[in-house]
N, C-alpha and C. Protein backbone atom coordinates (compact mmCIF):
# COMPACT_ATOMS: atom_id res chain seq x y z
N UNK A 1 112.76 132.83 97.89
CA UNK A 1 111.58 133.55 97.46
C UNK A 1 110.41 133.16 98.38
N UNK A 2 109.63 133.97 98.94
CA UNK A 2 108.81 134.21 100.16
C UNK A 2 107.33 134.12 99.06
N UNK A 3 106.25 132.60 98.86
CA UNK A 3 105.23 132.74 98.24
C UNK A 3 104.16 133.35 99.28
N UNK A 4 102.97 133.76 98.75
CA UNK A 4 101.85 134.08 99.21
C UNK A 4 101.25 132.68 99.18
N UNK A 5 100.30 132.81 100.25
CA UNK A 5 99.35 131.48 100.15
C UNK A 5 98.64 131.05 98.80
N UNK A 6 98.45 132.31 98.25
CA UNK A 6 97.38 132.24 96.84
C UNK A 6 97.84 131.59 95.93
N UNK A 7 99.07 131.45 95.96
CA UNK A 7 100.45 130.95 94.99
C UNK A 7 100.05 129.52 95.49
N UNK A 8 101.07 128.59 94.61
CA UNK A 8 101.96 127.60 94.97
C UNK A 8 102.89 127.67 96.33
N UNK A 9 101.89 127.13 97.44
CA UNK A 9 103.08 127.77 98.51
C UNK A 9 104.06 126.36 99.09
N UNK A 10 103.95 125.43 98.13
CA UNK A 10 104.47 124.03 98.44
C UNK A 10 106.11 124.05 98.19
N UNK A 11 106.77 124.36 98.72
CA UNK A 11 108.50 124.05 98.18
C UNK A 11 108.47 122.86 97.62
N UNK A 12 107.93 121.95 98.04
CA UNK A 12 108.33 120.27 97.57
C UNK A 12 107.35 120.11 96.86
N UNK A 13 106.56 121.11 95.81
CA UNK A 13 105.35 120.75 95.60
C UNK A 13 105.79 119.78 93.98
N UNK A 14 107.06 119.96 93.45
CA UNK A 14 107.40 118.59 92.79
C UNK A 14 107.44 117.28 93.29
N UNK A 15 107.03 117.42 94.51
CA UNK A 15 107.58 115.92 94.84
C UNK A 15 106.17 115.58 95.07
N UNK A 16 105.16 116.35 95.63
CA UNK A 16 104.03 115.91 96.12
C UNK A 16 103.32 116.14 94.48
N UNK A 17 103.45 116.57 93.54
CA UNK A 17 102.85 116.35 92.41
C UNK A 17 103.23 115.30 91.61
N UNK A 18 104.55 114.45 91.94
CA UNK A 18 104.84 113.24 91.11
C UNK A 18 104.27 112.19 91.98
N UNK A 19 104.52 112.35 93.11
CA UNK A 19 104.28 110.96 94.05
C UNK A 19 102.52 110.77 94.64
N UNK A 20 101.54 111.90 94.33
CA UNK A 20 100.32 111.64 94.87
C UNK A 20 99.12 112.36 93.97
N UNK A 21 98.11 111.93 94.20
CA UNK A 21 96.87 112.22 93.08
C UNK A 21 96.05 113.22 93.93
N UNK A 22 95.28 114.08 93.26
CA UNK A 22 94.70 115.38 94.07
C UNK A 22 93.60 115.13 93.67
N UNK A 23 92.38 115.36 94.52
CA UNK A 23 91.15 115.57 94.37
C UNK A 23 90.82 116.81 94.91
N UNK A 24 89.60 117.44 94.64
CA UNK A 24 88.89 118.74 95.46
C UNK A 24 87.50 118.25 95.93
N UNK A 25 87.37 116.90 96.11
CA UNK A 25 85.85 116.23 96.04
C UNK A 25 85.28 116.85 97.64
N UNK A 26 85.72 117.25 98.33
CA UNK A 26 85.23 117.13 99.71
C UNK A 26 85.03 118.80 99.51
N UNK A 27 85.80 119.87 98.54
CA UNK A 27 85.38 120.77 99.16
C UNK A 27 83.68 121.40 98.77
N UNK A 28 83.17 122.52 99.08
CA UNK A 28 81.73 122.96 98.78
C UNK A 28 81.99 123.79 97.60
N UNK A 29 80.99 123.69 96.59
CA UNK A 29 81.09 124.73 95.40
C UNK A 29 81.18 126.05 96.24
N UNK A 30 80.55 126.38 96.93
CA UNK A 30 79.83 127.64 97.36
C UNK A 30 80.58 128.17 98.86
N UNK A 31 81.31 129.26 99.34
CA UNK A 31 81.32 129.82 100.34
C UNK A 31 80.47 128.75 101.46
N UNK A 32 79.17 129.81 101.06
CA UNK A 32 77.90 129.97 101.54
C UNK A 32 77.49 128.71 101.85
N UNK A 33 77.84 127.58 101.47
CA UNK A 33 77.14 126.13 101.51
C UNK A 33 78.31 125.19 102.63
N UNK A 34 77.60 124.82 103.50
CA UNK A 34 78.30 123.34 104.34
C UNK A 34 79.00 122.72 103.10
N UNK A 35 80.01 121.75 103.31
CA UNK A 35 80.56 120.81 102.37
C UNK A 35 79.79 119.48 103.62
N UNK A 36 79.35 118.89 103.04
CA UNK A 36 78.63 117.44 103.59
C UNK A 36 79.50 116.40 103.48
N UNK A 37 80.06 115.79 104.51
CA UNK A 37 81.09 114.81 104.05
C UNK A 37 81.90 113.53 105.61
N UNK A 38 81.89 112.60 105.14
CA UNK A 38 82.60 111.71 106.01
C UNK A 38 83.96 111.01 105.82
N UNK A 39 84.83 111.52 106.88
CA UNK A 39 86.39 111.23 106.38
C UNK A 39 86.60 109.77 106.39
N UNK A 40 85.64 108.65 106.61
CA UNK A 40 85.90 107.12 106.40
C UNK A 40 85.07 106.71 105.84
N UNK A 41 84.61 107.36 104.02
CA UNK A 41 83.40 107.39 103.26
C UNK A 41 84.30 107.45 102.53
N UNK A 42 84.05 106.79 101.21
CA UNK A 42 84.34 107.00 99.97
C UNK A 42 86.57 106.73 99.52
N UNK A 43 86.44 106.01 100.30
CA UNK A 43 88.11 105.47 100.78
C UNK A 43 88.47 104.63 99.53
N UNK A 44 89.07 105.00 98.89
CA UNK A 44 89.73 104.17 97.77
C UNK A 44 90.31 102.78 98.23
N UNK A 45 90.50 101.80 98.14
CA UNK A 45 91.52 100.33 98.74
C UNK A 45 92.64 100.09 97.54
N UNK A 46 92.72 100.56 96.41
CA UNK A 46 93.37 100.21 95.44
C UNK A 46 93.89 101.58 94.83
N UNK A 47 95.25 102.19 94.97
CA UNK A 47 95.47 103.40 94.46
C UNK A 47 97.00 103.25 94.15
N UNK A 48 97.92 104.10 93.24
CA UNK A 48 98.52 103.93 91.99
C UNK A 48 99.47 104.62 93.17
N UNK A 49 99.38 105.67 93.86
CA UNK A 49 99.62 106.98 94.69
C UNK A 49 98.97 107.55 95.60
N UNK A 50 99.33 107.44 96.59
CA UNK A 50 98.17 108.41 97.50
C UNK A 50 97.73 109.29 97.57
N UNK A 51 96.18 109.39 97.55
CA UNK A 51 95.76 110.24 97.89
C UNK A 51 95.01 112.00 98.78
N UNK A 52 95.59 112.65 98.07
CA UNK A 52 95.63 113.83 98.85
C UNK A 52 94.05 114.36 98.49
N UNK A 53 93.10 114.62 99.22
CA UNK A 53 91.78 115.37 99.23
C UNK A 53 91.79 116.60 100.12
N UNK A 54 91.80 117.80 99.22
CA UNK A 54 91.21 119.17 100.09
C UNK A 54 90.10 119.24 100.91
N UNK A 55 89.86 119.14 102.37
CA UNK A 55 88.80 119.49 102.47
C UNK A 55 88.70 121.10 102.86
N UNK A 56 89.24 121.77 103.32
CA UNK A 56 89.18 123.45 103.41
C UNK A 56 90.60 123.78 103.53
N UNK A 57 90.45 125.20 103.30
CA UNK A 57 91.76 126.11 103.11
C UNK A 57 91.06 127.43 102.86
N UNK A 58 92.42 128.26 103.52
CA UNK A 58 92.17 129.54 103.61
C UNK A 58 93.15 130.43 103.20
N UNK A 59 93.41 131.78 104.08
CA UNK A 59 94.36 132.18 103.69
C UNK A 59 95.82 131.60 104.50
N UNK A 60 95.98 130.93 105.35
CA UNK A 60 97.39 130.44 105.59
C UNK A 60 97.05 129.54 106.59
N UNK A 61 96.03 128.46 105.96
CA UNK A 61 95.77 127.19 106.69
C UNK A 61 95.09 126.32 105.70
N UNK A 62 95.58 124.63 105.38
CA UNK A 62 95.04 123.94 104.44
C UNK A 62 94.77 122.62 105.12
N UNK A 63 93.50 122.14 104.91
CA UNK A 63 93.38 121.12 105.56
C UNK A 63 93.04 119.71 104.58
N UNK A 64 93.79 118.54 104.34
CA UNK A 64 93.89 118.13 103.70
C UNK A 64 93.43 116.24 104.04
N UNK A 65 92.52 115.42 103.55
CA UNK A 65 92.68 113.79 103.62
C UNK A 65 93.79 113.18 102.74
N UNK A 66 94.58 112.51 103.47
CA UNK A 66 95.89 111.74 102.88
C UNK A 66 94.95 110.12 102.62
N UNK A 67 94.75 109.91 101.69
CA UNK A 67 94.78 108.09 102.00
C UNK A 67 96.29 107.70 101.41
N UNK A 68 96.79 106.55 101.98
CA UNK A 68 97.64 105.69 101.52
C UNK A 68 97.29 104.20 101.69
N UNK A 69 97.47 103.33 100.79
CA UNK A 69 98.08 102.14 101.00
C UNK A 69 98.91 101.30 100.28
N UNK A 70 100.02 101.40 101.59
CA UNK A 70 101.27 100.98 101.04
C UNK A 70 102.26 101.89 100.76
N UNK A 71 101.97 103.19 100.34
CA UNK A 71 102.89 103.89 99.75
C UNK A 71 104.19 104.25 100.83
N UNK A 72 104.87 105.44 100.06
CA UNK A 72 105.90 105.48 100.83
C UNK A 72 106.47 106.95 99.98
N UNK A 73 107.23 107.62 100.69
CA UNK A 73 107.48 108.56 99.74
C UNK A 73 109.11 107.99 98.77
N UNK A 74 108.85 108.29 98.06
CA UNK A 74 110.28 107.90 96.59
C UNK A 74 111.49 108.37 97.27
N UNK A 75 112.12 106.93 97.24
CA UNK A 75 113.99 107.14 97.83
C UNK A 75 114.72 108.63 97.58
N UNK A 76 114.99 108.47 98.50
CA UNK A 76 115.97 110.32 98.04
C UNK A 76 115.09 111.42 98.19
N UNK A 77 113.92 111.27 98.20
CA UNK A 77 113.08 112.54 98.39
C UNK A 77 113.21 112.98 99.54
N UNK A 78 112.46 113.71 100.15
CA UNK A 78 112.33 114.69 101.61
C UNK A 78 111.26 115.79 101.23
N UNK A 79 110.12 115.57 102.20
CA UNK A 79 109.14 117.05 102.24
C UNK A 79 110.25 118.11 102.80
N UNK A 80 110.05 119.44 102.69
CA UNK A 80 110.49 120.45 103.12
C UNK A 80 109.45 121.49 103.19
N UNK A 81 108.61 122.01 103.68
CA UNK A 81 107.38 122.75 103.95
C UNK A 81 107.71 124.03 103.76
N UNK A 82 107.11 124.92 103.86
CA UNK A 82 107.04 126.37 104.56
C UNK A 82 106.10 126.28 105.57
N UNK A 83 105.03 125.50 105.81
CA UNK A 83 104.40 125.76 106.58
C UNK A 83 104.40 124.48 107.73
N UNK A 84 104.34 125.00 108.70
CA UNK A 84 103.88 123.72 110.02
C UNK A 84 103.17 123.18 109.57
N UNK A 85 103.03 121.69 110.02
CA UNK A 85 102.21 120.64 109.73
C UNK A 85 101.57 119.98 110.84
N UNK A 86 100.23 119.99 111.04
CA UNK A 86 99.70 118.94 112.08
C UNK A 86 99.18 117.66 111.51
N UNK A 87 99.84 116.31 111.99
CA UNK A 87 99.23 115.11 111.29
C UNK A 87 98.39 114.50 112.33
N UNK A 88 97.31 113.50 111.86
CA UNK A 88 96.64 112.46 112.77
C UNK A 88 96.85 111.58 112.31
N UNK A 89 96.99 110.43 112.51
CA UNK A 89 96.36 109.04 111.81
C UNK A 89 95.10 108.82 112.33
N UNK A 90 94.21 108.48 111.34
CA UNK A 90 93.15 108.16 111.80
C UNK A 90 92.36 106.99 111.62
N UNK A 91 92.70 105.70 110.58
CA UNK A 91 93.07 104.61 110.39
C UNK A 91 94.21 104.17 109.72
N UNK A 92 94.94 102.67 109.98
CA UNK A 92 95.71 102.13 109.44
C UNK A 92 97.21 102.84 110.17
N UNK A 93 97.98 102.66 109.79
CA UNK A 93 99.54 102.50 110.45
C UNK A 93 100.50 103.45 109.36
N UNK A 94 101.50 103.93 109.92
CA UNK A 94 102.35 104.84 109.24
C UNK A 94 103.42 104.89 110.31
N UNK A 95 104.81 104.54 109.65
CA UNK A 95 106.12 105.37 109.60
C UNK A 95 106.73 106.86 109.22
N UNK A 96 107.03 107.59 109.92
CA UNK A 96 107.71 108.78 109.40
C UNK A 96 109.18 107.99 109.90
N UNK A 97 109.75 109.23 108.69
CA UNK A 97 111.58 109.35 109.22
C UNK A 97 111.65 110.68 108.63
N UNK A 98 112.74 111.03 109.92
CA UNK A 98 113.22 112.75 109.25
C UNK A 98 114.33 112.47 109.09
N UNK A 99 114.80 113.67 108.75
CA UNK A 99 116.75 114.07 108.36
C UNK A 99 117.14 114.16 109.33
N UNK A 100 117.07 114.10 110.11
CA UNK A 100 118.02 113.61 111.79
C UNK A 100 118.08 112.35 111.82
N UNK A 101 117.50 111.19 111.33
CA UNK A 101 117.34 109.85 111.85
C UNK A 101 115.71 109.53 112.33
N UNK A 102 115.64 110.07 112.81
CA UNK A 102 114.70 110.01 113.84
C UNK A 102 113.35 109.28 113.15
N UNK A 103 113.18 108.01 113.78
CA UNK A 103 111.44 107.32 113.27
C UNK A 103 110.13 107.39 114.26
N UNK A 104 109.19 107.87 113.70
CA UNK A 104 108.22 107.79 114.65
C UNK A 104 107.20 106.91 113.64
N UNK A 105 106.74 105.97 114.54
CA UNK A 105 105.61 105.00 114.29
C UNK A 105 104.26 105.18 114.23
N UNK A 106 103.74 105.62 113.51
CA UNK A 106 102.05 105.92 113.90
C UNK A 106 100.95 105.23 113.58
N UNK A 107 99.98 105.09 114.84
CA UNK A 107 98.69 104.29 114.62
C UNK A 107 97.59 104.96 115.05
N UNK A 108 96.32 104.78 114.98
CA UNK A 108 95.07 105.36 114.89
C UNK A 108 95.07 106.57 116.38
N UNK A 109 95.11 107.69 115.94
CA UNK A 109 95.02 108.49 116.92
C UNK A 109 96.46 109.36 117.77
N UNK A 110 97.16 108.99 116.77
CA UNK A 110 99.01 109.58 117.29
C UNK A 110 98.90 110.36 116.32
N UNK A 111 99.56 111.49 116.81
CA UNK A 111 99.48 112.57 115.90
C UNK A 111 100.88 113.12 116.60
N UNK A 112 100.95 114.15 115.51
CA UNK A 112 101.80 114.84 115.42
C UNK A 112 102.52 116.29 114.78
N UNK A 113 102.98 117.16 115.09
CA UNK A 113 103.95 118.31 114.95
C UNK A 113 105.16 118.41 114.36
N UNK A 114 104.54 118.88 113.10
CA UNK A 114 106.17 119.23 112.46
C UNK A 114 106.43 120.26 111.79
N UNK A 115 106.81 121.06 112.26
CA UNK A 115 107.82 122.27 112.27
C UNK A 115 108.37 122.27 110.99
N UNK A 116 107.38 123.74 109.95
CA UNK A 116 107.85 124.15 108.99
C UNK A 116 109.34 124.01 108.68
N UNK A 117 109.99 123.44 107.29
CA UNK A 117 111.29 123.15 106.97
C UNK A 117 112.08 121.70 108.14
N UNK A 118 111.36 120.88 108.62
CA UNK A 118 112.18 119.65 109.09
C UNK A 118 111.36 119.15 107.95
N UNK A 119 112.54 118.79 107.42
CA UNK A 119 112.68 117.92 106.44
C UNK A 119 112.37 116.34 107.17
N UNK A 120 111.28 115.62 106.26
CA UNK A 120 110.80 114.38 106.39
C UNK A 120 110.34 113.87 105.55
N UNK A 121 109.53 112.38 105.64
CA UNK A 121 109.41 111.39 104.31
C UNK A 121 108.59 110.79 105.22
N UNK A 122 107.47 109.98 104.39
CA UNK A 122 106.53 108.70 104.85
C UNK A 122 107.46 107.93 104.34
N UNK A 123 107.82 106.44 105.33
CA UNK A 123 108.93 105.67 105.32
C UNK A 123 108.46 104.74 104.96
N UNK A 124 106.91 104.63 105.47
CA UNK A 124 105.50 103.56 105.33
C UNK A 124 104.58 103.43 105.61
N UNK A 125 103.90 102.79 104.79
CA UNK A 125 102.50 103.05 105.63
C UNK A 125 101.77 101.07 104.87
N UNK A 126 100.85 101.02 106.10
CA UNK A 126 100.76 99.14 105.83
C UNK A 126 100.04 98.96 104.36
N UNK A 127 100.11 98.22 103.84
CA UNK A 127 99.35 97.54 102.72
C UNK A 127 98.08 96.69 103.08
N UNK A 128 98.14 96.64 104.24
CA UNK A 128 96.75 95.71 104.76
C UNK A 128 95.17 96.71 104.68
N UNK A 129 95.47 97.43 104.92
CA UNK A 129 94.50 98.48 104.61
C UNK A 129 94.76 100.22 104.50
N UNK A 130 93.81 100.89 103.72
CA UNK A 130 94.29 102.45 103.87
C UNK A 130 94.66 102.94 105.01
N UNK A 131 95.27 103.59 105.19
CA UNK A 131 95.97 104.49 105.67
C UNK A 131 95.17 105.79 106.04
N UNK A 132 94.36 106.53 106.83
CA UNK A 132 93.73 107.91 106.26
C UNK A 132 94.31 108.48 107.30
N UNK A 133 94.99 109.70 106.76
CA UNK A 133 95.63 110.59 107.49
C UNK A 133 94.70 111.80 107.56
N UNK A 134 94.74 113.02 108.56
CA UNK A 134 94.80 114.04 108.22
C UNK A 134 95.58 115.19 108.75
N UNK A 135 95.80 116.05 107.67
CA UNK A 135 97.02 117.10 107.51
C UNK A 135 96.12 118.66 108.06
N UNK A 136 97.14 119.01 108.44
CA UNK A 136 96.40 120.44 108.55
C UNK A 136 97.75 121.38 108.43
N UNK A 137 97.60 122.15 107.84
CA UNK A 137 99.13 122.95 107.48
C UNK A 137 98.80 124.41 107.88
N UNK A 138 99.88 125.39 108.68
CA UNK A 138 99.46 126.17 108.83
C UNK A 138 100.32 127.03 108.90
N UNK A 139 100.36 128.00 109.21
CA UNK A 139 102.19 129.46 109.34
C UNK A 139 101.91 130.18 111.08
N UNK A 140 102.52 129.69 111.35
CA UNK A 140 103.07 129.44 113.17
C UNK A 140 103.31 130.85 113.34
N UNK A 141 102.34 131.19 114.24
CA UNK A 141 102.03 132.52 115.48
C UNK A 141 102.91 132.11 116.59
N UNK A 142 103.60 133.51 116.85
CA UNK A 142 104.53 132.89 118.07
C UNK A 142 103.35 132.70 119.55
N UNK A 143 103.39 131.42 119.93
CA UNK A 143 102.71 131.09 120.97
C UNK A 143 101.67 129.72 120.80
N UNK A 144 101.88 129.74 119.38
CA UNK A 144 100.92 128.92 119.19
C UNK A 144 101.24 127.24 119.30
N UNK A 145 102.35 126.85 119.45
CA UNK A 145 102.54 125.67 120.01
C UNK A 145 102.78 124.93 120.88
N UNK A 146 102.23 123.60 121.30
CA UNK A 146 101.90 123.28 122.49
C UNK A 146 103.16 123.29 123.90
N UNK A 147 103.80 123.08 123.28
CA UNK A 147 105.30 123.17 123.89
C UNK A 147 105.27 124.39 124.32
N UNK A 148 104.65 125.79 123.83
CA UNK A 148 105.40 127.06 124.01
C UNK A 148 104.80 127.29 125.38
C-alpha cells in the first residue's frame, strides 16, 4: 500500500513509536512566522528514549532533531523507510548497522545516505554525552543523488 505524505508515511512507524519520544517544540505555530530555534539548545542529558523533534516538513520532505544518549535501536528491529534518508551527526558518536552487515561509525560531521527501504538500526550511540543527529527524509527525483 503506497501512503501519501499526509498519512502515516512511516512503514516502521511501530518501531519508531515504541522506541522514541516525539516533540513538535521547534516547529512555528504559524506558516507565516520564522520558527526561532538552536539545534544545541535545549538538549535533554537524561532520556528514557530518544528523542525525535520536528523541525519542518512538507509535502515529501521531513526534517527532524534525533537526540540520543546511549540508546540503540531494540534487538531484532530494522528501520525500513519509504523515503531516503539524509543523516548528520552533529554532536556525540553513533554506530549504524544494516542488513548486509555493513557498520558505519559516526562522529561530528559524517553524514550520510540511505536509500529508501535499506533496512538499518542505530547499533549505538555513546552514553558520555547526547548524541544530536539530524534527519532529513525525502522521496528521490531521479538525479538527485550525489553519486548520480
Amino acid at each position: 500500500m503506497q501512503l501519501t505524505w499526509g498519512q502515516s508515511n512511516w512503514k516502521d512507524q511501530e518501531i519508531r513509536d515504541r522506541n522514541h519520544a516525539r516533540s513538535t517544540s521547534f516547529t512555528s505555530q504559524s506558516n507565516d512566522e520564522p520558527a526561532d530555534m538552536n539545534l544545541f539548545e535545549n538538549v535533554p542529558t537524561h532520556l528514557p528514549s530518544e528523542l525525535i523533534e520536528v523541525l519542518a516538513e512538507g509535502e515529501s520532505v521531513r526534517i527532524e532533531r534525533i537526540v540520543s544518549t546511549g540508546h540503540s535501536t531494540a534487538p531484532g528491529d530494522w528501520y525500513d523507510q519509504e523515503q531516503d534518508e539524509w543523516v548528520v551527526v552533529l554532536k556525540g558518536e553513533a554506530r549504524l548497522r544494516f542488513s548486509d552487515a555493513k557498520v558505519i561509525s559516526m562522529q561530528p560531521g559524517d553524514h550520510l545516505l540511505i536509500p529508501a527501504h535499506q533496512r538499518h538500526r542505530v547499533d549505538w550511540t555513546t552514553p558520555k554525552e547526547p548524541t544530536i543527529w539530524l534527519a532529513i527524509f525525502f522521496e528521490k527525483v531521479s538525479g538527485t543523488f550525489l553519486e548520480e
